[in-house]
C-alpha atoms as a PDB file:
ATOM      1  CA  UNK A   1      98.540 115.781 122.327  1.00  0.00           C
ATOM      2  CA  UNK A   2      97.404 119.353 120.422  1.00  0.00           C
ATOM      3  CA  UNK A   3      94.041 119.714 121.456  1.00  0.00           C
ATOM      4  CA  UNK A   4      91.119 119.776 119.245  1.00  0.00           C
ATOM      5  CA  UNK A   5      88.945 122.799 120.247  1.00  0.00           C
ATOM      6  CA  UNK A   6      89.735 124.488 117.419  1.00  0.00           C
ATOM      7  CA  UNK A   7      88.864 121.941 114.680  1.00  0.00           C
ATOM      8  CA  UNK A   8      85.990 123.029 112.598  1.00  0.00           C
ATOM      9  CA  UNK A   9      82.837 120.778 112.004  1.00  0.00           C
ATOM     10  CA  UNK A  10      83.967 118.046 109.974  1.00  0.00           C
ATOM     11  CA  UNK A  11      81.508 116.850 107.509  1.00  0.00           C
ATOM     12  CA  UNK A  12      81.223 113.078 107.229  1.00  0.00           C
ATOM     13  CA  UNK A  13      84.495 112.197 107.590  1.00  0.00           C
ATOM     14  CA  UNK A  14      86.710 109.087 106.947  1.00  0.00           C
ATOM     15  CA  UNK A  15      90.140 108.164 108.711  1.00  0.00           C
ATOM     16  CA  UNK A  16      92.675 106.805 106.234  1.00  0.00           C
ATOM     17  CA  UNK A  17      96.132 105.091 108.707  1.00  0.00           C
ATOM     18  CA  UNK A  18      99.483 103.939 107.524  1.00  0.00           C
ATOM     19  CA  UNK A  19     102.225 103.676 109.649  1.00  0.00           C
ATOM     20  CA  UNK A  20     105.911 102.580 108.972  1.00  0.00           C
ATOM     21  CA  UNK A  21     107.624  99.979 110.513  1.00  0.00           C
ATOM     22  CA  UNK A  22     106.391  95.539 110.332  1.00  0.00           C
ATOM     23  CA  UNK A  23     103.337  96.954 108.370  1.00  0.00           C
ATOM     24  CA  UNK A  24     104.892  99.018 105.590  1.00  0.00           C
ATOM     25  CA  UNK A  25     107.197  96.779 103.513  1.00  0.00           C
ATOM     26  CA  UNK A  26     108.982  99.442 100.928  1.00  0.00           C
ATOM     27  CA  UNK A  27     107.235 102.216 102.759  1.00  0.00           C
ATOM     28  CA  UNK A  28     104.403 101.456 100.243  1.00  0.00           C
ATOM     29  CA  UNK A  29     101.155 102.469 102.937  1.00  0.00           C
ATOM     30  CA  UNK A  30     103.249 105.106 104.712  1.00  0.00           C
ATOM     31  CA  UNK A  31     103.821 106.342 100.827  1.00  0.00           C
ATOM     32  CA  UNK A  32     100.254 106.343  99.973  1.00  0.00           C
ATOM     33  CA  UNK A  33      99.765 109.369 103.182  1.00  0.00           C
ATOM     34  CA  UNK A  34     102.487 110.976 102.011  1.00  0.00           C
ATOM     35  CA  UNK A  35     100.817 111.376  98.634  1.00  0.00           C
ATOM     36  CA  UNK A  36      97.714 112.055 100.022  1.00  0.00           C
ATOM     37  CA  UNK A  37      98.849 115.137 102.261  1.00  0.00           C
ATOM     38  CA  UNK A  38     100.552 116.680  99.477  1.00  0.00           C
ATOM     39  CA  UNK A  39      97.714 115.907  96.642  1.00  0.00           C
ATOM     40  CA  UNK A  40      94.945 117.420  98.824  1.00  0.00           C
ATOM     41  CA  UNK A  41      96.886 119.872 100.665  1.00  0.00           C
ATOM     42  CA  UNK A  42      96.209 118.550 104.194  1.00  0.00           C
ATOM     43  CA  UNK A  43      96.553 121.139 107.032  1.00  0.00           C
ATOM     44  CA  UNK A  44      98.081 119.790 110.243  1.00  0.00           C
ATOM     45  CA  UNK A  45      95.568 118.806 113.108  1.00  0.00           C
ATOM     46  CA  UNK A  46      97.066 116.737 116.064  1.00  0.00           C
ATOM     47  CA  UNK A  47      99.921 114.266 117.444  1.00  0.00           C
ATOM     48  CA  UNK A  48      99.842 111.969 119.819  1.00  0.00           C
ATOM     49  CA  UNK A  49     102.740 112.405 122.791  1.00  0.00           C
ATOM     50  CA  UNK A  50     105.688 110.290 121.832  1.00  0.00           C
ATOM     51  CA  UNK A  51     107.326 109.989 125.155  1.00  0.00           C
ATOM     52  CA  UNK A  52     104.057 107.337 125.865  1.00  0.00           C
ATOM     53  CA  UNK A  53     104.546 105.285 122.925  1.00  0.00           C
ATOM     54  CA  UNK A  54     108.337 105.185 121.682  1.00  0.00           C
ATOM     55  CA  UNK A  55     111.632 103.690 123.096  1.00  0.00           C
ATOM     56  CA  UNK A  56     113.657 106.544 121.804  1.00  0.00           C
ATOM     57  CA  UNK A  57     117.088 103.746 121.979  1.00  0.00           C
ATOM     58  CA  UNK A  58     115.328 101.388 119.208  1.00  0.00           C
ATOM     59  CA  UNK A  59     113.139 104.248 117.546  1.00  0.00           C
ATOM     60  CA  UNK A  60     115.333 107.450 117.617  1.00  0.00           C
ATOM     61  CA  UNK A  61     114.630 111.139 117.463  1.00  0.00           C
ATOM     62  CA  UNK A  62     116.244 112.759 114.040  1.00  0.00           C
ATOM     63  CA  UNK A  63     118.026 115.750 114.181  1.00  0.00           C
ATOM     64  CA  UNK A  64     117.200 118.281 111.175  1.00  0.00           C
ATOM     65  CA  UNK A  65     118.420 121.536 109.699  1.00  0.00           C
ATOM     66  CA  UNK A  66     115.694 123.874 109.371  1.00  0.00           C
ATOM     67  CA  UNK A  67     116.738 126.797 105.990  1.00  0.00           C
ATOM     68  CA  UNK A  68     120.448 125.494 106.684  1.00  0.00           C
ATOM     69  CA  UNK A  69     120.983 126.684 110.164  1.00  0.00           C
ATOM     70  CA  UNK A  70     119.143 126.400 112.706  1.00  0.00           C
ATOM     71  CA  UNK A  71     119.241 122.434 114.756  1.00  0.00           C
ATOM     72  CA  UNK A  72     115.532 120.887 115.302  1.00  0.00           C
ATOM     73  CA  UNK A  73     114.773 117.566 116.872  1.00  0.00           C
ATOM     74  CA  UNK A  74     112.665 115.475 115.057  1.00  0.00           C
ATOM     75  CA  UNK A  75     110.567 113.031 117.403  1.00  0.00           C
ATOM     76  CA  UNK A  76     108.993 109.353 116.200  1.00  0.00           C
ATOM     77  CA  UNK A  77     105.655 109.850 116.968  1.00  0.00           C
ATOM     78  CA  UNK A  78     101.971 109.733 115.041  1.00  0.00           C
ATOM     79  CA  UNK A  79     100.509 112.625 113.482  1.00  0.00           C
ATOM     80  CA  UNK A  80      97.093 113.537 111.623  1.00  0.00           C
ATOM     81  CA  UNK A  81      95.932 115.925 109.093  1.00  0.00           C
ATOM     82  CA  UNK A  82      92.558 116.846 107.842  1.00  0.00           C
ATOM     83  CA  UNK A  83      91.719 117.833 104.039  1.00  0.00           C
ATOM     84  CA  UNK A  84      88.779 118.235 101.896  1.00  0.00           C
ATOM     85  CA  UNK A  85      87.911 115.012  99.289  1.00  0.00           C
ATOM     86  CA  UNK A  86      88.205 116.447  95.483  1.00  0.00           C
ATOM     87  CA  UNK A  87      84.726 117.110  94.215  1.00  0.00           C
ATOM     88  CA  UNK A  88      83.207 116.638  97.891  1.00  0.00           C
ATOM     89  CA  UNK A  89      82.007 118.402 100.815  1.00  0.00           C
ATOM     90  CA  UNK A  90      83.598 115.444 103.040  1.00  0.00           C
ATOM     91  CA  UNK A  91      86.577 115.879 104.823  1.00  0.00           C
ATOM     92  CA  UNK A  92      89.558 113.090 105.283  1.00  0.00           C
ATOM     93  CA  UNK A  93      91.828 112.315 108.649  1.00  0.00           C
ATOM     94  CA  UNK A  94      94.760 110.806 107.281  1.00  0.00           C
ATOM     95  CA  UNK A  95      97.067 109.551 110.204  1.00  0.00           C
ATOM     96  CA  UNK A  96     100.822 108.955 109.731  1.00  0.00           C
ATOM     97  CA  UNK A  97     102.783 107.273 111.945  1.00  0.00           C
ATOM     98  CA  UNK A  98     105.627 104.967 112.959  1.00  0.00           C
ATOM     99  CA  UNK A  99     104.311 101.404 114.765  1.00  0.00           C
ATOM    100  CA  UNK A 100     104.821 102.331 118.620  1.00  0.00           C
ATOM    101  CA  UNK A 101     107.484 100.119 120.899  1.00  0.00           C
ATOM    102  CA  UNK A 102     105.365  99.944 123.838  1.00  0.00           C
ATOM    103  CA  UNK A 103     101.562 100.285 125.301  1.00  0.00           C
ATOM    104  CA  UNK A 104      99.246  99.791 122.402  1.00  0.00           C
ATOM    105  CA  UNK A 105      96.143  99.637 123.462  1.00  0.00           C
ATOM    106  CA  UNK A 106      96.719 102.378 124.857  1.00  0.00           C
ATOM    107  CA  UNK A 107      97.982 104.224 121.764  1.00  0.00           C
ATOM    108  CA  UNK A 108      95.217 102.481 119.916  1.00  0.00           C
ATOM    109  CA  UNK A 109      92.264 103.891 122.239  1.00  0.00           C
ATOM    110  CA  UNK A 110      93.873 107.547 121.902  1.00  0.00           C
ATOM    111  CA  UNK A 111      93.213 107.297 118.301  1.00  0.00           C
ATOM    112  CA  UNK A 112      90.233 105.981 118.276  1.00  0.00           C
ATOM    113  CA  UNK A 113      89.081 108.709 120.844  1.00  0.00           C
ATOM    114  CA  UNK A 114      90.311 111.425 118.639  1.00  0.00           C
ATOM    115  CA  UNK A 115      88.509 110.032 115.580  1.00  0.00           C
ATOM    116  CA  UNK A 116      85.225 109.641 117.645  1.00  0.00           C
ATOM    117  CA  UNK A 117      85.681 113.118 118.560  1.00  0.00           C
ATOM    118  CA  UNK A 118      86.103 114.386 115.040  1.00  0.00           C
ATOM    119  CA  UNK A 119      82.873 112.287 113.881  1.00  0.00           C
ATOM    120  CA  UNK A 120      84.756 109.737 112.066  1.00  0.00           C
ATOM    121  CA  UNK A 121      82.752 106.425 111.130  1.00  0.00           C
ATOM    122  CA  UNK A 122      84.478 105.374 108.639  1.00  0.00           C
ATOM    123  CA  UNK A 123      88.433 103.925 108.286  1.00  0.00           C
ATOM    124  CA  UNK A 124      90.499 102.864 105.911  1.00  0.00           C
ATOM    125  CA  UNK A 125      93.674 101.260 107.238  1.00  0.00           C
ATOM    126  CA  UNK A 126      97.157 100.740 104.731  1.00  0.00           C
ATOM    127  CA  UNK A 127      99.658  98.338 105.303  1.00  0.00           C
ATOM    128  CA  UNK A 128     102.461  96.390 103.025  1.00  0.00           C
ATOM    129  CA  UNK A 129     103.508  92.894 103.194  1.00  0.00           C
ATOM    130  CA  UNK A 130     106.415  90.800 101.438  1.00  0.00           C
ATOM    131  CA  UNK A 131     105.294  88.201  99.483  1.00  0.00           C
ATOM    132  CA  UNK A 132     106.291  85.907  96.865  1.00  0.00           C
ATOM    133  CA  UNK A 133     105.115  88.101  93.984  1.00  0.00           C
ATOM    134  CA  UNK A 134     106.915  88.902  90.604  1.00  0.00           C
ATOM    135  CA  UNK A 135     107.225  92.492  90.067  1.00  0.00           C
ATOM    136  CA  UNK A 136     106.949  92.251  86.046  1.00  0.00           C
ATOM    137  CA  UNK A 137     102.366  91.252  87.417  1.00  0.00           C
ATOM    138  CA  UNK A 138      99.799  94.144  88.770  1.00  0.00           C
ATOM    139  CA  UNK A 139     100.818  94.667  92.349  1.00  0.00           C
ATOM    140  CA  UNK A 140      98.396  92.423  94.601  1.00  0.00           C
ATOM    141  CA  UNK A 141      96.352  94.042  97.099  1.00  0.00           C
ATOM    142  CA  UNK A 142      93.837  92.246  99.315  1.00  0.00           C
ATOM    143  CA  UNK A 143      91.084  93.810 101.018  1.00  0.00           C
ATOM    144  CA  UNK A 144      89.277  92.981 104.130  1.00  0.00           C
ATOM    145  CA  UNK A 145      86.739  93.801 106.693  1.00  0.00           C
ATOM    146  CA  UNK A 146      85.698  92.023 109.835  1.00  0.00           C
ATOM    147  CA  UNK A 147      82.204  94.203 109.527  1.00  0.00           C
ATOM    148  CA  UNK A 148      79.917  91.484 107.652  1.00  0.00           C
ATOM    149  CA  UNK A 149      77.633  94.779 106.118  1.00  0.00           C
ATOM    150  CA  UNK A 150      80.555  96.433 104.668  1.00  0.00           C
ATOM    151  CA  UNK A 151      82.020  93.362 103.402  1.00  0.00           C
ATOM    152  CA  UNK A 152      78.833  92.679 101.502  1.00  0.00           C
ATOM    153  CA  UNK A 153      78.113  95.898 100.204  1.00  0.00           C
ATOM    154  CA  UNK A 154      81.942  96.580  98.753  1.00  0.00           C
ATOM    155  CA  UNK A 155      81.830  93.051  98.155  1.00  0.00           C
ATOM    156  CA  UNK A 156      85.264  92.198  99.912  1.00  0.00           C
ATOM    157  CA  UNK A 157      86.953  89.139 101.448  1.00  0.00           C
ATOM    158  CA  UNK A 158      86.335  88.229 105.174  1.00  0.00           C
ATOM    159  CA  UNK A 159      88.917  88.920 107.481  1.00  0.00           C
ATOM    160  CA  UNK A 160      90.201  85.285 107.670  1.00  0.00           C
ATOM    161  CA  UNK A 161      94.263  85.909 108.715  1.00  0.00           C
ATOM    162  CA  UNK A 162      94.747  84.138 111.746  1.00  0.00           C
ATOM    163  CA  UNK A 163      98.533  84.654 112.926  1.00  0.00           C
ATOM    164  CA  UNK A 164     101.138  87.824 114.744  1.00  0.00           C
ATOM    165  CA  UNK A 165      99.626  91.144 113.898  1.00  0.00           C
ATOM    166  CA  UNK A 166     101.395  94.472 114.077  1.00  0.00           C
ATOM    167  CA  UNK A 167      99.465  97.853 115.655  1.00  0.00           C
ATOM    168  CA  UNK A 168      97.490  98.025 112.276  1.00  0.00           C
ATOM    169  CA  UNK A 169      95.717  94.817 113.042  1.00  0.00           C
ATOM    170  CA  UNK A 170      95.450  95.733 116.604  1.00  0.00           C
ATOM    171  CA  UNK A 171      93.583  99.311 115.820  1.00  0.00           C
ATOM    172  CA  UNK A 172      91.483  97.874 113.362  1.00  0.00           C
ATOM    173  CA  UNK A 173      89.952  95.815 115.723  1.00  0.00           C
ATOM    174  CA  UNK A 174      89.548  99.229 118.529  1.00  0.00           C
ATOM    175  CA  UNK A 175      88.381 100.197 115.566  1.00  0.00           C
ATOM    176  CA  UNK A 176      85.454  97.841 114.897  1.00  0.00           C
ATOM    177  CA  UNK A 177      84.901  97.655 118.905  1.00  0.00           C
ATOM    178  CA  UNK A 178      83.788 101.353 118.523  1.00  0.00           C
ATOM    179  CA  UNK A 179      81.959 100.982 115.939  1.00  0.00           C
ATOM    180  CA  UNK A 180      83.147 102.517 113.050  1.00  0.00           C
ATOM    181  CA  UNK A 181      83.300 100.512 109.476  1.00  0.00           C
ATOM    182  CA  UNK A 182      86.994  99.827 108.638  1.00  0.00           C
ATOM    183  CA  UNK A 183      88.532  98.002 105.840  1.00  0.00           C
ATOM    184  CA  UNK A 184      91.972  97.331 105.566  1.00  0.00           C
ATOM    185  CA  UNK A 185      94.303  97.325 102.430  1.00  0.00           C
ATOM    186  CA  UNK A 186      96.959  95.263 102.390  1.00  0.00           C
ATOM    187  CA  UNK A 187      99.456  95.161  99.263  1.00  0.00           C
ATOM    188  CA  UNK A 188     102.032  92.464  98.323  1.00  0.00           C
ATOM    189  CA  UNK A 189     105.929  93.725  97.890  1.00  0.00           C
ATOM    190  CA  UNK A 190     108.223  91.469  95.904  1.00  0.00           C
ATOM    191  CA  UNK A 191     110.136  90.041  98.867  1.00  0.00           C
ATOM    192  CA  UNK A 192     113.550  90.487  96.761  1.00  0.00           C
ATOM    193  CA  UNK A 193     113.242  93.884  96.217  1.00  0.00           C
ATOM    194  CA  UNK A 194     112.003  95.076  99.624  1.00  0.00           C
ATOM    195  CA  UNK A 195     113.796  98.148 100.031  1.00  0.00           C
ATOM    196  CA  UNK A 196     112.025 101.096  99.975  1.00  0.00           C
ATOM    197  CA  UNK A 197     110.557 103.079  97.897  1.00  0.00           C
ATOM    198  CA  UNK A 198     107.800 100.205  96.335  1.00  0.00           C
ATOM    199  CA  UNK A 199     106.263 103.132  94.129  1.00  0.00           C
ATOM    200  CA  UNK A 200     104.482  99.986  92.072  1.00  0.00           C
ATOM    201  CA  UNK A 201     102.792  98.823  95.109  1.00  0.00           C
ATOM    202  CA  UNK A 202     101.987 102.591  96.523  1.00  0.00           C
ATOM    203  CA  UNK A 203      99.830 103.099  93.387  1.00  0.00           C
ATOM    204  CA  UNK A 204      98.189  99.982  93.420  1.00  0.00           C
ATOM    205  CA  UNK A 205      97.009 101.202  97.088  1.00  0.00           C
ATOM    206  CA  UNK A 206      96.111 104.192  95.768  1.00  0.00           C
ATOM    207  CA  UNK A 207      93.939 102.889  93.543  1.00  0.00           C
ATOM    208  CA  UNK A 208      92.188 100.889  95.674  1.00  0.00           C
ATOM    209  CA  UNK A 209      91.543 104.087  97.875  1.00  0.00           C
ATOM    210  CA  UNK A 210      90.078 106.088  94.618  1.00  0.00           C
ATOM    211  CA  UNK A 211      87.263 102.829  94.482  1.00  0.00           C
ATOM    212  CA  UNK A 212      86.584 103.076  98.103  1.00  0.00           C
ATOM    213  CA  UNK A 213      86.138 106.901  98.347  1.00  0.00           C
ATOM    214  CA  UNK A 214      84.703 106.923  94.818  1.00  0.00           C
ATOM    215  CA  UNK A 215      87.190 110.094  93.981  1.00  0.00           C
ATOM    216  CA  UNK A 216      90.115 110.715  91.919  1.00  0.00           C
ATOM    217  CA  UNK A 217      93.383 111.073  93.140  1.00  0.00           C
ATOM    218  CA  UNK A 218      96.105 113.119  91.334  1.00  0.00           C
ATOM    219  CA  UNK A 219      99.054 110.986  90.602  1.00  0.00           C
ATOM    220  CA  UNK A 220     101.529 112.969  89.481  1.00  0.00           C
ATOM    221  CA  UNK A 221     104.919 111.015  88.578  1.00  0.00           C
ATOM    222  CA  UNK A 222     104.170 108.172  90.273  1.00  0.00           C
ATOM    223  CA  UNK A 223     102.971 105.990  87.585  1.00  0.00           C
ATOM    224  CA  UNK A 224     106.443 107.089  85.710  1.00  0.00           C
ATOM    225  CA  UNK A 225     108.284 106.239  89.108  1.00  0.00           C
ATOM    226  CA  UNK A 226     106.507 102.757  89.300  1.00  0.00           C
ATOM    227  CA  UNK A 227     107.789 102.187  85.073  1.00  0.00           C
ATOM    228  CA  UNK A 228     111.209 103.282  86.044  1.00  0.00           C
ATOM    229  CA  UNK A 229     110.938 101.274  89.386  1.00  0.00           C
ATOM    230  CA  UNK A 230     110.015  97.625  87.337  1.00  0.00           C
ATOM    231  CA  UNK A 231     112.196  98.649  84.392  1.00  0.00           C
ATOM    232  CA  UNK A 232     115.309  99.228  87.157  1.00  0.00           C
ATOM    233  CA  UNK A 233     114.419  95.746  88.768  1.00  0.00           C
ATOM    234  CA  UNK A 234     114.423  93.697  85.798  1.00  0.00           C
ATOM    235  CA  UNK A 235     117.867  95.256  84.689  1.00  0.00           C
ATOM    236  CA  UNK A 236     119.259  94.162  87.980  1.00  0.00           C
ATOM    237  CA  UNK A 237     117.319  90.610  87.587  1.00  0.00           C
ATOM    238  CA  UNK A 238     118.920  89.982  84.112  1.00  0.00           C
ATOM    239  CA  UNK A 239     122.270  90.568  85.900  1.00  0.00           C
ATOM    240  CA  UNK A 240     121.889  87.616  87.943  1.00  0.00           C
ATOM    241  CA  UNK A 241     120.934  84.386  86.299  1.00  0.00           C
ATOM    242  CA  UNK A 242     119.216  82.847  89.950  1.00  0.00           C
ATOM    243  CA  UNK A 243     117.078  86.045  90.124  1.00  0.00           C
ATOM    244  CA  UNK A 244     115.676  86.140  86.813  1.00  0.00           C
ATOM    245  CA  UNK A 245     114.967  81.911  86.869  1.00  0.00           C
ATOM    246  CA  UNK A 246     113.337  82.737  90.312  1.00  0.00           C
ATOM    247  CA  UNK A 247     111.221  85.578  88.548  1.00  0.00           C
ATOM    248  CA  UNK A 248     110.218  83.313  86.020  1.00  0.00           C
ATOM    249  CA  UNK A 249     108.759  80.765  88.177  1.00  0.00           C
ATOM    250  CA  UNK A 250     106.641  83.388  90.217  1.00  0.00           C
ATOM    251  CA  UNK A 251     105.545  84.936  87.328  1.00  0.00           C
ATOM    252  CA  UNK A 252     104.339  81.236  85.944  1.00  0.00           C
ATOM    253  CA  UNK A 253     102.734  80.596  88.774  1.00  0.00           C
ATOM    254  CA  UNK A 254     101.057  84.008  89.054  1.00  0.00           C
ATOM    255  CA  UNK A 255      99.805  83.735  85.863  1.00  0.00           C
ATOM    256  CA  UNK A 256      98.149  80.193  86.435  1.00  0.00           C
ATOM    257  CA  UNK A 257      96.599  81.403  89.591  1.00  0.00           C
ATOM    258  CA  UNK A 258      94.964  84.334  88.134  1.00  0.00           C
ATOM    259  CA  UNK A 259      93.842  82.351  84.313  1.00  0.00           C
ATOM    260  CA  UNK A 260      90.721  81.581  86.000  1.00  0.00           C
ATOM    261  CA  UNK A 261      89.913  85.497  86.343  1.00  0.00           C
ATOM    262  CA  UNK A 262      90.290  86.552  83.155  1.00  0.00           C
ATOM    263  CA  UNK A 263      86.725  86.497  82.805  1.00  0.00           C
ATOM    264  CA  UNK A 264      83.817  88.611  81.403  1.00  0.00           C
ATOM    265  CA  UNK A 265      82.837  89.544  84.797  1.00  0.00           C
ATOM    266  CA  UNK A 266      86.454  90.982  85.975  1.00  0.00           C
ATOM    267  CA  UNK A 267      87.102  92.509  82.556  1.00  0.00           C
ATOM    268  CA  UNK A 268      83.874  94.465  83.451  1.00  0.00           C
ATOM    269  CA  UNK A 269      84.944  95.117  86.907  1.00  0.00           C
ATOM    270  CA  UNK A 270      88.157  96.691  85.914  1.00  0.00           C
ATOM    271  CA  UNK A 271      86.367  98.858  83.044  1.00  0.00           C
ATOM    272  CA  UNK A 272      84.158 100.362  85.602  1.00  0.00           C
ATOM    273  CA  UNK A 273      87.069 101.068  87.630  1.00  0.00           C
ATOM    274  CA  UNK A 274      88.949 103.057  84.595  1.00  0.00           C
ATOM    275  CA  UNK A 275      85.650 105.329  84.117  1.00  0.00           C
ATOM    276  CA  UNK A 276      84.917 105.981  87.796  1.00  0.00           C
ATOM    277  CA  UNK A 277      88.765 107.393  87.473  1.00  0.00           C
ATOM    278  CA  UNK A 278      88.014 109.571  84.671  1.00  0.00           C
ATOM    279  CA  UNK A 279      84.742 110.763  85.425  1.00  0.00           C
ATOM    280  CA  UNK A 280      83.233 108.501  82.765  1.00  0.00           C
ATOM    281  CA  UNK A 281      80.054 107.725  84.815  1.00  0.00           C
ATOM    282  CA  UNK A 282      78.095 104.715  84.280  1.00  0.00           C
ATOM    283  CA  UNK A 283      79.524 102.398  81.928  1.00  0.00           C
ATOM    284  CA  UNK A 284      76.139 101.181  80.781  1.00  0.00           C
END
């Protein structure tokens, strides 16, 4: 692991985890890092040791060409970067990894020691999940927290999944044992169109992260990749007659879940949302 002697005072910051593997259906949390690091222009800051964490026979090294020539290995491990929040003196961790094979509590505790180290109280953890959702309806995500304070004050569900976890579920809870506030994100990708990328679902996570860190996010194409994403699924949907019946019936049933919301209160709720975006303040 790179040590961290060098790592400047970091000013209130917040951890935000994704890592690829059970808890990243179409690479949708692991995309939301991605974005992140190149949005904000994170600088590299640590990575764990991958010979402690990784069968290298189910989760193999890459090999890479680096300007054409030259051979590099590339190893499975987790890494972190740091980077300034736009508009804010408050720095971000974002961590980026691949769900270990082997010891993770272990794995787990290294993180959280690192992010204790750094000052970190705060963590937002990513994941993806197929689900029986149409991909014509808003991208479902669900947020939780198993802190009862937190979940008041950003008025969230309770942590109520009961059920096999993957390493996200298991470092939230090292997490909360340390004492930090975490929340997790969790967004729903149209089981019949799992393969990655899930642009549609990475913005809707992104989204959610703009609420929670009350900033704005730059989102370059990715609201054109999510159009051309849905428009590129229904053309394959209308190809098949099965598919596009089985669309139909999620999206009827979607829609009769949800009538219910289409109320005053969430119409207001979403307004706010748009304005905190822009930098339109208080709506009232």
């Amino acid at each position: 692991m790179v040590e961290l002697d060098d790592v400047p005072e970091l000013v209130e910051p917040v951890v935000i985890a994704a890592f690829e593997g059970w808890n990243d259906a179409g690479e949708a949390a692991s995309g939301v890092i991605q974005h992140l690091e190149e949005s904000w222009g994170a600088t590299p800051l640590a990575a764990l040791d991958p010979d402690d964490y990784y069968d290298f026979q189910v989760t193999r090294p890459t090999v890479e060409l680096v300007d054409g020539k030259t051979r590099r290995i590339s190893w499975p491990t987790t890494r972190m970067s740091v980077a300034k929040l736009p508009g804010s003196d408050r720095d971000v961790v974002l961590v980026h990894g691949i769900e270990p094979n082997m010891r993770w509590r272990s794995f787990c505790q290294d993180i959280v020691g690192i992010m204790l180290e750094l000052g970190v109280e705060t963590a937002v953890l990513l994941g993806a999940l197929l689900a029986d959702a149409p991909h014509t309806r808003p991208v479902p995500v669900t947020a939780a927290s198993s802190d009862t304070g937190l979940t008041s004050r950003l008025q969230l569900e309770p942590a109520r999944y009961e059920g096999p976890t993957g390493v996200l579920g298991v470092l939230q809870d090292a997490f909360a044992t340390a004492g930090l506030e975490t929340v997790s994100l969790w967004a729903a990708v149209p089981h019949y169109v799992a393969q990655p990328p899930s642009p549609k679902a990475t913005l809707a996570l992104l989204r959610w992260v703009e609420d929670l860190l009350d900033v704005s996010v730059p989102m370059g194409d990715l609201p054109e990749q999510a159009r051309a994403w849905e428009r590129g699924v229904n053309e394959l949907a209308e190809q098949d007659t099965e598919v596009a019946e089985y669309v139909r019936a999620l999206e009827e049933q979607k829609d009769a879940t949800e009538l219910p919301e289409a109320s005053g209160d969430a119409i207001a709720r979403e307004f706010e949302r748009y304005l905190r975006r822009r930098g339109g303040g208080d709506p009232g």
